[in-house]
N, C-alpha and C. Protein backbone atom coordinates (compact mmCIF):
# COMPACT_ATOMS: atom_id res chain seq x y z
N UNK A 1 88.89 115.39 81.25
CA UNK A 1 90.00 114.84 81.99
C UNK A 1 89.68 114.87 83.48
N UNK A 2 89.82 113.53 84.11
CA UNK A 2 89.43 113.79 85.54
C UNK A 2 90.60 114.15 86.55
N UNK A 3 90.79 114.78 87.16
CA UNK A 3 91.76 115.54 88.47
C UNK A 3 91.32 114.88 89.28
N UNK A 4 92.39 114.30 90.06
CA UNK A 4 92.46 113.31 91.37
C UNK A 4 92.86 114.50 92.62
N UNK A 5 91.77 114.56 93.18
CA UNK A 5 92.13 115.65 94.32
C UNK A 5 92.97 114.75 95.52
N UNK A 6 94.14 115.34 95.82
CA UNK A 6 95.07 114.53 96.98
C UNK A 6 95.70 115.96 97.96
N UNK A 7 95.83 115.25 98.79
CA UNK A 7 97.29 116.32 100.00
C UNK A 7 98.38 116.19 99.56
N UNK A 8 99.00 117.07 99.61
CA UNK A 8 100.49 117.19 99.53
C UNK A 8 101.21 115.76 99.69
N UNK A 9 101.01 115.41 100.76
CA UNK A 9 101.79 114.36 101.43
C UNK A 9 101.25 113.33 100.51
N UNK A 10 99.66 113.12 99.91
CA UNK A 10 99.51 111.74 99.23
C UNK A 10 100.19 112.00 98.25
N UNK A 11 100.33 112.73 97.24
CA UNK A 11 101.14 113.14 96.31
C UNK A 11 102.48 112.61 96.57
N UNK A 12 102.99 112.80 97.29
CA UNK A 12 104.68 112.57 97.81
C UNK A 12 104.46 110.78 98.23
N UNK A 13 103.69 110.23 98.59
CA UNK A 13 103.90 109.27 98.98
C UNK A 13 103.68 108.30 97.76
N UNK A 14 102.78 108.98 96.74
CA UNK A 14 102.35 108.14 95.31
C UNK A 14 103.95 108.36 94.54
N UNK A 15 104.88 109.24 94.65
CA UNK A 15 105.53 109.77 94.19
C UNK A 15 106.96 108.64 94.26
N UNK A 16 106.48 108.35 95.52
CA UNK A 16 107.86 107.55 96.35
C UNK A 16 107.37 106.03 96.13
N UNK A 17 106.21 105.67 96.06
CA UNK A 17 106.10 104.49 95.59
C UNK A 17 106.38 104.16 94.37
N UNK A 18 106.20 105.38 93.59
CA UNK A 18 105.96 104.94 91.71
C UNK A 18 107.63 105.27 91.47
N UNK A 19 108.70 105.61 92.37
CA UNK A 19 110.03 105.53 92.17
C UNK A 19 110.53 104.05 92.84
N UNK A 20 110.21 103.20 94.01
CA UNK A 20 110.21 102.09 93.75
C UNK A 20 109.87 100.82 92.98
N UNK A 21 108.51 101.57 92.30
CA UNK A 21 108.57 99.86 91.62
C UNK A 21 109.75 100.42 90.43
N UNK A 22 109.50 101.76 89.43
CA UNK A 22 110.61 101.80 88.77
C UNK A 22 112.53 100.96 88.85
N UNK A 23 112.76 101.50 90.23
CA UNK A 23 113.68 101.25 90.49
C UNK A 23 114.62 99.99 91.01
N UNK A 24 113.11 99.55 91.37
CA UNK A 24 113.91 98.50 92.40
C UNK A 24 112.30 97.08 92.50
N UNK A 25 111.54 97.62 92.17
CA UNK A 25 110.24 95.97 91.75
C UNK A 25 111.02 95.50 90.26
N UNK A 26 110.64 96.56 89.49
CA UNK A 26 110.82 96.58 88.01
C UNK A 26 112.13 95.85 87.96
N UNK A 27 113.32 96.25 87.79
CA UNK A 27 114.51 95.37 87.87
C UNK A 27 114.42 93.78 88.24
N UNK A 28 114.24 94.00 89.85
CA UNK A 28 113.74 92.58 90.46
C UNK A 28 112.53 91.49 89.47
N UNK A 29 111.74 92.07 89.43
CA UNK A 29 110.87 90.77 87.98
C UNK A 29 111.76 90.62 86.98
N UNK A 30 112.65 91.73 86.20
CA UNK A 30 113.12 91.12 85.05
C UNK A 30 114.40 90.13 85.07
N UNK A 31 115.08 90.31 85.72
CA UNK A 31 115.21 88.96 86.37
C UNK A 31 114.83 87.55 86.91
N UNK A 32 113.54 88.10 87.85
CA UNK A 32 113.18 87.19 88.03
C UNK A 32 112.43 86.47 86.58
N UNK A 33 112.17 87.06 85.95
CA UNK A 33 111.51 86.42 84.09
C UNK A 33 112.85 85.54 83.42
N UNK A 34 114.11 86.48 83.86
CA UNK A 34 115.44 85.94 82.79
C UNK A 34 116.22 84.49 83.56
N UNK A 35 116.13 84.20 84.44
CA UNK A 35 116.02 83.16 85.45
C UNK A 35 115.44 82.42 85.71
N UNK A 36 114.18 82.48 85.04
CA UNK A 36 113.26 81.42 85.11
C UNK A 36 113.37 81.01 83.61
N UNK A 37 113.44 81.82 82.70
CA UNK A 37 113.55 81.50 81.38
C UNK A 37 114.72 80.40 80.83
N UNK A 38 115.66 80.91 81.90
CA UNK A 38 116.68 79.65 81.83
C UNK A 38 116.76 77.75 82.26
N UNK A 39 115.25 77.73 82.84
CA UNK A 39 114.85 76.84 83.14
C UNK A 39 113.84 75.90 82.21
N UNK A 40 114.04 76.53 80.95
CA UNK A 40 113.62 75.70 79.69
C UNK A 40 111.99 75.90 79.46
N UNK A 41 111.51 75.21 79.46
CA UNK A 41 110.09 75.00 78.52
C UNK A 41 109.26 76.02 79.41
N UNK A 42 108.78 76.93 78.68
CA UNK A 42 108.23 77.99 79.13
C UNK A 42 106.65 77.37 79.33
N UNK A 43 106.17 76.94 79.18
CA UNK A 43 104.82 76.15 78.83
C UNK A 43 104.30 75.48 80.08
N UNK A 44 105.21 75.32 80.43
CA UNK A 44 105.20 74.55 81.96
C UNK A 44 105.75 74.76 83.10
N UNK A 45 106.32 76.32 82.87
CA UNK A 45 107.84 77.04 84.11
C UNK A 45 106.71 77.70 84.50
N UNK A 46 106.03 77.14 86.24
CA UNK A 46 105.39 78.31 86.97
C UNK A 46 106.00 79.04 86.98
N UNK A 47 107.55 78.87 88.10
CA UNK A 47 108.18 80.34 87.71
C UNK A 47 107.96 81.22 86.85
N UNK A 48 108.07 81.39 85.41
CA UNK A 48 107.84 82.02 84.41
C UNK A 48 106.90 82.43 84.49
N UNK A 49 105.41 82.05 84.50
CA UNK A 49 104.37 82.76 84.55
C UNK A 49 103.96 83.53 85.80
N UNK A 50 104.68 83.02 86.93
CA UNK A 50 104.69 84.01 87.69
C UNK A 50 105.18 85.38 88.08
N UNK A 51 106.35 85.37 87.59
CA UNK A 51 107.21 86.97 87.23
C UNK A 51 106.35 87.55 86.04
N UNK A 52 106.03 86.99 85.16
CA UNK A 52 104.95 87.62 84.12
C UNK A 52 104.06 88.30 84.75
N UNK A 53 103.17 87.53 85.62
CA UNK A 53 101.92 88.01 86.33
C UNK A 53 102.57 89.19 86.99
N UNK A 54 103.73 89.44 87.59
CA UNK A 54 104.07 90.18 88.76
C UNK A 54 104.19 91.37 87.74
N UNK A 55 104.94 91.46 86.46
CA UNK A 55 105.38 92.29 85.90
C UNK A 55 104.49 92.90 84.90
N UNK A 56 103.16 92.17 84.80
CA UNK A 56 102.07 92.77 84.75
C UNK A 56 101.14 93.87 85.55
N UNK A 57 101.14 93.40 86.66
CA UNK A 57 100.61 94.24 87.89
C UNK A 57 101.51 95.44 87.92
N UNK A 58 102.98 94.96 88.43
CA UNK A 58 103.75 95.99 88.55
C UNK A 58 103.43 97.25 87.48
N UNK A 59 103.49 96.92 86.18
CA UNK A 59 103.59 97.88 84.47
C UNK A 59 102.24 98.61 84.86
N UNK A 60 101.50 97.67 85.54
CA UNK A 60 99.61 98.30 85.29
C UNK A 60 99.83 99.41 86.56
N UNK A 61 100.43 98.63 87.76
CA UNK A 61 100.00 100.05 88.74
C UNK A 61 101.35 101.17 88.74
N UNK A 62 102.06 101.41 87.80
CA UNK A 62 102.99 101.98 86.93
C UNK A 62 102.10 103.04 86.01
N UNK A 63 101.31 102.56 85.13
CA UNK A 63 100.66 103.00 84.44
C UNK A 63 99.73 104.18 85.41
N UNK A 64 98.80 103.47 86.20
CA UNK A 64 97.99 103.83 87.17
C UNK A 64 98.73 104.90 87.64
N UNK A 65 99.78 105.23 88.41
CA UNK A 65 99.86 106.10 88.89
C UNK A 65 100.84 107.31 88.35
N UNK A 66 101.28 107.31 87.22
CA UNK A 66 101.54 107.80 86.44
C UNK A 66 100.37 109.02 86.09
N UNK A 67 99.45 108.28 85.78
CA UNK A 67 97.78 108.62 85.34
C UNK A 67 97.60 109.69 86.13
N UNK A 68 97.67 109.34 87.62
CA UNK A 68 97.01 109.95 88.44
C UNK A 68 97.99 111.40 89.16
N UNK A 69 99.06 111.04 88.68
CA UNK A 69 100.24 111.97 89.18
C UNK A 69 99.85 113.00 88.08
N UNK A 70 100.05 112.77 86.61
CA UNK A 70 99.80 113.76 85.42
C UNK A 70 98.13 114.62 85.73
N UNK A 71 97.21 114.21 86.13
CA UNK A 71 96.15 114.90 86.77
C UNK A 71 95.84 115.26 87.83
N UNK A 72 97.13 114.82 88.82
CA UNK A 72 96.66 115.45 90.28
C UNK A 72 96.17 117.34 90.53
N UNK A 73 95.56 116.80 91.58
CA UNK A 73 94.77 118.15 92.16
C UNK A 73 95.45 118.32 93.46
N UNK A 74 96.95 119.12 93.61
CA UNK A 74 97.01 119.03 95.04
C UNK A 74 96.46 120.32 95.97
N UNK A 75 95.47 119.85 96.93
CA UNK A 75 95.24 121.15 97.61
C UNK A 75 95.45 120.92 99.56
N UNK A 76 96.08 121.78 99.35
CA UNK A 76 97.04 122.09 101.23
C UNK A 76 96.51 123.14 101.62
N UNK A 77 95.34 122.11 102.51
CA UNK A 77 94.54 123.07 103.62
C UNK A 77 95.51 124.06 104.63
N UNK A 78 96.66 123.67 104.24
CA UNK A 78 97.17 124.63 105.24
C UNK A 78 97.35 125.92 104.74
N UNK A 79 97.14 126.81 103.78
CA UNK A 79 97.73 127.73 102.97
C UNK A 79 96.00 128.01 103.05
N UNK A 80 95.26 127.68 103.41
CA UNK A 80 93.94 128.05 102.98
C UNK A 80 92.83 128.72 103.77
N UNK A 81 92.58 129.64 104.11
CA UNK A 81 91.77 130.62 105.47
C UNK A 81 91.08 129.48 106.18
N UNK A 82 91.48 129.50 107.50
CA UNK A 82 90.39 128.89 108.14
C UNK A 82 89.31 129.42 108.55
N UNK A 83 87.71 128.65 107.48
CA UNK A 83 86.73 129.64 107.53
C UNK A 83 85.83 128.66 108.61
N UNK A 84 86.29 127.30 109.46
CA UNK A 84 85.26 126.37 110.05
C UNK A 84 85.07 125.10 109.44
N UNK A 85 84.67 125.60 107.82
CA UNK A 85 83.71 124.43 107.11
C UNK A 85 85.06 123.43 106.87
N UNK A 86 84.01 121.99 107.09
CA UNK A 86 84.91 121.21 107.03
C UNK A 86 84.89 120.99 105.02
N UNK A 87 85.60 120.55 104.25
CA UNK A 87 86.31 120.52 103.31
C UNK A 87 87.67 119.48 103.41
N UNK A 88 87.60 119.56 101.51
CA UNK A 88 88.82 117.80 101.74
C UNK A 88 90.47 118.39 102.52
N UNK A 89 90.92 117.33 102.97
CA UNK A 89 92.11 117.97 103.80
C UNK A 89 91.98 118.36 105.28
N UNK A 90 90.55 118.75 105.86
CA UNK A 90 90.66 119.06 106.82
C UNK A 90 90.72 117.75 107.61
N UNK A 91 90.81 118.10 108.71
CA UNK A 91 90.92 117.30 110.24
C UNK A 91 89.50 117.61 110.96
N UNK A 92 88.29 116.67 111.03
CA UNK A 92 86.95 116.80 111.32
C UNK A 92 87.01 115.98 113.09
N UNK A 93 86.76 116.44 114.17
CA UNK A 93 86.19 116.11 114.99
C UNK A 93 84.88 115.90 115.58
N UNK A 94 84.34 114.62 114.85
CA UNK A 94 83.12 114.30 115.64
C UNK A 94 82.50 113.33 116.49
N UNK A 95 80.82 113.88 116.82
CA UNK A 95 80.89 112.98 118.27
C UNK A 95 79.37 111.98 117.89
N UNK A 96 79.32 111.14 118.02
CA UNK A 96 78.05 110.26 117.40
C UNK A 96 77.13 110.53 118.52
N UNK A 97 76.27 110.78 118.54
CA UNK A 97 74.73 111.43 119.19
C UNK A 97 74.39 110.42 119.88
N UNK A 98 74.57 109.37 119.12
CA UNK A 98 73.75 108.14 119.95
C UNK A 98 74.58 107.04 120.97
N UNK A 99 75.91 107.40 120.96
CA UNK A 99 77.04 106.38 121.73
C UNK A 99 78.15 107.36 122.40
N UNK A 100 77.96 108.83 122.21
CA UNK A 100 78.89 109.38 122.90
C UNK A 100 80.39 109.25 122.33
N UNK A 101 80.52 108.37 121.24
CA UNK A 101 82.02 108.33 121.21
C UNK A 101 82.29 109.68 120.02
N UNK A 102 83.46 110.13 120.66
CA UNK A 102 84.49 110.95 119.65
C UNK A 102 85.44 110.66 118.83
N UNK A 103 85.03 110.70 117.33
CA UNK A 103 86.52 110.37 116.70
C UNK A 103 86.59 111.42 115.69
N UNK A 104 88.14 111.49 115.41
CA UNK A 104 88.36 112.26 114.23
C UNK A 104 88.99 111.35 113.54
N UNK A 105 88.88 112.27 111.67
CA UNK A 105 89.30 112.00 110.50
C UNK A 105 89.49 112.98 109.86
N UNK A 106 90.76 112.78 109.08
CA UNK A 106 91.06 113.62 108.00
C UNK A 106 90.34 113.12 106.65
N UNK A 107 89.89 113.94 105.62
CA UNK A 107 89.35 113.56 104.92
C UNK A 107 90.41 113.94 103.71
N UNK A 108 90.77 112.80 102.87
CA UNK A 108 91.93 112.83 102.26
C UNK A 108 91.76 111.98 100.79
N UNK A 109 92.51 111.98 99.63
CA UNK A 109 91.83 111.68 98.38
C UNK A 109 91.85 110.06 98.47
N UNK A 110 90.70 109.68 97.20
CA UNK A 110 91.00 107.87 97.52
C UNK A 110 92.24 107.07 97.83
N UNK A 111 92.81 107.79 97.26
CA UNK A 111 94.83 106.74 96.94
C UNK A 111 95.27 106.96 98.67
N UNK A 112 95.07 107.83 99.41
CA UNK A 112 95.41 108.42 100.93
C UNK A 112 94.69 107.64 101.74
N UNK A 113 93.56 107.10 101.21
CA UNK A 113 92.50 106.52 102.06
C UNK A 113 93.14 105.22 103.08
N UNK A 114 92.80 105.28 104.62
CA UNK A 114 92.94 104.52 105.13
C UNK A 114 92.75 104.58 106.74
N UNK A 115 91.53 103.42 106.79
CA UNK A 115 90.74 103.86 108.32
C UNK A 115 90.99 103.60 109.40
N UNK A 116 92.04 103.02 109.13
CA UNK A 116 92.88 102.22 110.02
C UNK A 116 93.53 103.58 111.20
N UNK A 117 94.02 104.77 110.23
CA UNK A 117 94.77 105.63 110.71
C UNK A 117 93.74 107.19 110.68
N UNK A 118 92.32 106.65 110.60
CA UNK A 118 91.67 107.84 110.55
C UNK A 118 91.27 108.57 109.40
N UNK A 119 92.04 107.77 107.94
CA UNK A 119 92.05 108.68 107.31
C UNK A 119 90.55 108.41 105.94
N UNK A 120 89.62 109.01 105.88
CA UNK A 120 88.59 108.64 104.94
C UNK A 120 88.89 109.29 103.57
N UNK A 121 88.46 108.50 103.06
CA UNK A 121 88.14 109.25 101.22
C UNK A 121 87.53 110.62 101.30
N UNK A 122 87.62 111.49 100.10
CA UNK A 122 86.24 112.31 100.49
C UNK A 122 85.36 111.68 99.57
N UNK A 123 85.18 110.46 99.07
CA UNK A 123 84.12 110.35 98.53
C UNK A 123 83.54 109.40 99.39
N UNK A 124 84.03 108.94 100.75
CA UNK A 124 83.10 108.03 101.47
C UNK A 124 81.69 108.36 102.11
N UNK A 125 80.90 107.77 102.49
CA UNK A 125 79.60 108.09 103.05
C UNK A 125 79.90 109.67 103.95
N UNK A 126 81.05 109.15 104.96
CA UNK A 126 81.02 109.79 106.27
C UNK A 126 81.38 111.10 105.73
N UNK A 127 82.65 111.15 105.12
CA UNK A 127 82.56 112.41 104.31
C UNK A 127 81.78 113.35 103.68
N UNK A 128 81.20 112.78 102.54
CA UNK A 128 80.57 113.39 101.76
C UNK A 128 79.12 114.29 102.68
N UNK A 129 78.95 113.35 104.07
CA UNK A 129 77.78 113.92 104.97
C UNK A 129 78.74 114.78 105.75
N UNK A 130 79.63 115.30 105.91
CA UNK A 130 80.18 116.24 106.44
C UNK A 130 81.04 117.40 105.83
N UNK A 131 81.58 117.41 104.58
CA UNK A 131 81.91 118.55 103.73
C UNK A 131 80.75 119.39 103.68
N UNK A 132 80.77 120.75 103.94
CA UNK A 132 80.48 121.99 103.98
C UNK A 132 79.73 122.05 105.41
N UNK A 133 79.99 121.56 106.07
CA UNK A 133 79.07 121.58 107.62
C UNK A 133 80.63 122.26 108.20
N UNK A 134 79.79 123.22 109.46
CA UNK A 134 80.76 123.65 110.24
C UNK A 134 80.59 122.96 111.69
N UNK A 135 80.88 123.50 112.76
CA UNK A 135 81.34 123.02 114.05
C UNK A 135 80.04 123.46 114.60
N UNK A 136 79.24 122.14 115.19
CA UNK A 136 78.38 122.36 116.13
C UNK A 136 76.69 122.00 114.95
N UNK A 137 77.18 122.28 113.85
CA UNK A 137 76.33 120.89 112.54
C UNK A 137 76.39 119.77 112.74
N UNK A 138 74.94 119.08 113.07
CA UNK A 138 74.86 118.02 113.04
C UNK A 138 74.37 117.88 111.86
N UNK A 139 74.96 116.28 111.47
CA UNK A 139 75.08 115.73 109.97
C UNK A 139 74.44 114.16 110.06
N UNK A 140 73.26 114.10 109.51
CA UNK A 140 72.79 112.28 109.66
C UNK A 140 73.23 111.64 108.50
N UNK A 141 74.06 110.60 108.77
CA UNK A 141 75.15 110.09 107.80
C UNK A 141 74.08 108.29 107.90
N UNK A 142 74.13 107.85 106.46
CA UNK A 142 73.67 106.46 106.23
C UNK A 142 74.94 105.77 106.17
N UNK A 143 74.91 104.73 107.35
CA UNK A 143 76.14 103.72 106.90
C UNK A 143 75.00 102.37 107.39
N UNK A 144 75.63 101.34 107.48
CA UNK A 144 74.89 99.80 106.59
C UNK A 144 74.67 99.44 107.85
N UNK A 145 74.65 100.38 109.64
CA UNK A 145 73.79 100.20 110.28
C UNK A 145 72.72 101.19 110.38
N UNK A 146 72.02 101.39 109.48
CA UNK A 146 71.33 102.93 109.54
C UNK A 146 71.79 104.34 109.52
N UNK A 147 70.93 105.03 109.55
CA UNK A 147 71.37 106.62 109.58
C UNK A 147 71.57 106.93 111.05
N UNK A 148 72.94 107.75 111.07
CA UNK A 148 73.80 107.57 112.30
C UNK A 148 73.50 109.56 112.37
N UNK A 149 73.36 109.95 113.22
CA UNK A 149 73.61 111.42 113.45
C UNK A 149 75.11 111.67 114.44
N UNK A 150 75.92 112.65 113.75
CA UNK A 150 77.28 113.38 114.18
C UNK A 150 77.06 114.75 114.27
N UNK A 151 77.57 115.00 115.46
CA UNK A 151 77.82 116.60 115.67
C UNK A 151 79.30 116.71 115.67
N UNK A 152 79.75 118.23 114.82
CA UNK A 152 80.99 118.02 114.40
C UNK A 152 81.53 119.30 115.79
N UNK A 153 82.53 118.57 116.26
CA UNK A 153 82.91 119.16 117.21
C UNK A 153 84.06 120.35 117.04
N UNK A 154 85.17 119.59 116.21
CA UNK A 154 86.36 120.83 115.73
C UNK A 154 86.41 120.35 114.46
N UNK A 155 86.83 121.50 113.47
CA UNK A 155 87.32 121.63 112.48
C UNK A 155 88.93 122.00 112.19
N UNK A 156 89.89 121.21 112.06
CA UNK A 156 91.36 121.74 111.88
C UNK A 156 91.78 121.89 110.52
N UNK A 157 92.35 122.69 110.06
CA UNK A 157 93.08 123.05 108.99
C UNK A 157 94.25 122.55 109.17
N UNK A 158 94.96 121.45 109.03
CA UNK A 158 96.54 121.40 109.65
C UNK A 158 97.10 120.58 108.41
């Protein structure tokens, strides 16, 4: 059985999505199916096959996270000694060797993932080259412009 390692918060947020489509997608298609159905020949009602399609997706990522809720792994770096090493959950500050720039990321489970806001998988490149490194480890990470070297500046537990 595979365990989906997440934060607290992804947990809560998978939690709050999979009570909307229940509540309030789910309703909305079956209607939208019983309303279109009233429009006769099913054979030829885009409508119809389109609330189908929707209420397909909807049931599947229903299913999906259902899945992933019944196997979650939640672990909250905050409850957890801060020993340095960076690990999933933490807050990684680093500085690229070759451009000077500083950024941080939390490294957070796939479903959390989003880089927009900093936040990486731990199974992404950048990650996976920085779990178990502490502060002041440099880490040469391959991304699809070459191997990039990071020195990790802070490690937060938060």
């Amino acid at each position: 059985m595979t365990q989906y390692p997440m934060t607290a918060h992804g947990a809560e947020m998978l939690r709050t999505e999979l009570h909307e489509l229940k509540t309030v997608k789910r309703p909305e298609i079956i209607k939208s199916i019983a309303t279109a159905r009233e429009h006769g020949d099913l054979k030829e009602n885009a409508e119809y096959h389109a609330a189908r399609e929707q209420q397909s997706f909807c049931e599947g990522r229903i299913q999906d996270i259902e899945g992933k809720l019944s196997n979650v792994q939640i672990i909250d770096v905050t409850k957890l000694p801060n020993t340095g090493k960076v690990i999933f959950g933490t807050t990684v500050t680093i500085l690229n060797c070759q451009t000077d720039e500083e950024i941080t990321y939390r490294i957070v489970g796939d479903d959390e993932a989003d880089i927009k806001n900093n936040l990486i998988s731990v199974g992404s490149p950048i990650a996976r080259g920085l779990v178990g490194k502490v502060v002041d480890d440099v880490a040469n990470i391959q991304t699809p412009k070459g191997v990039i070297e990071f020195e990790i500046i802070a490690v937060e537990y938060i």
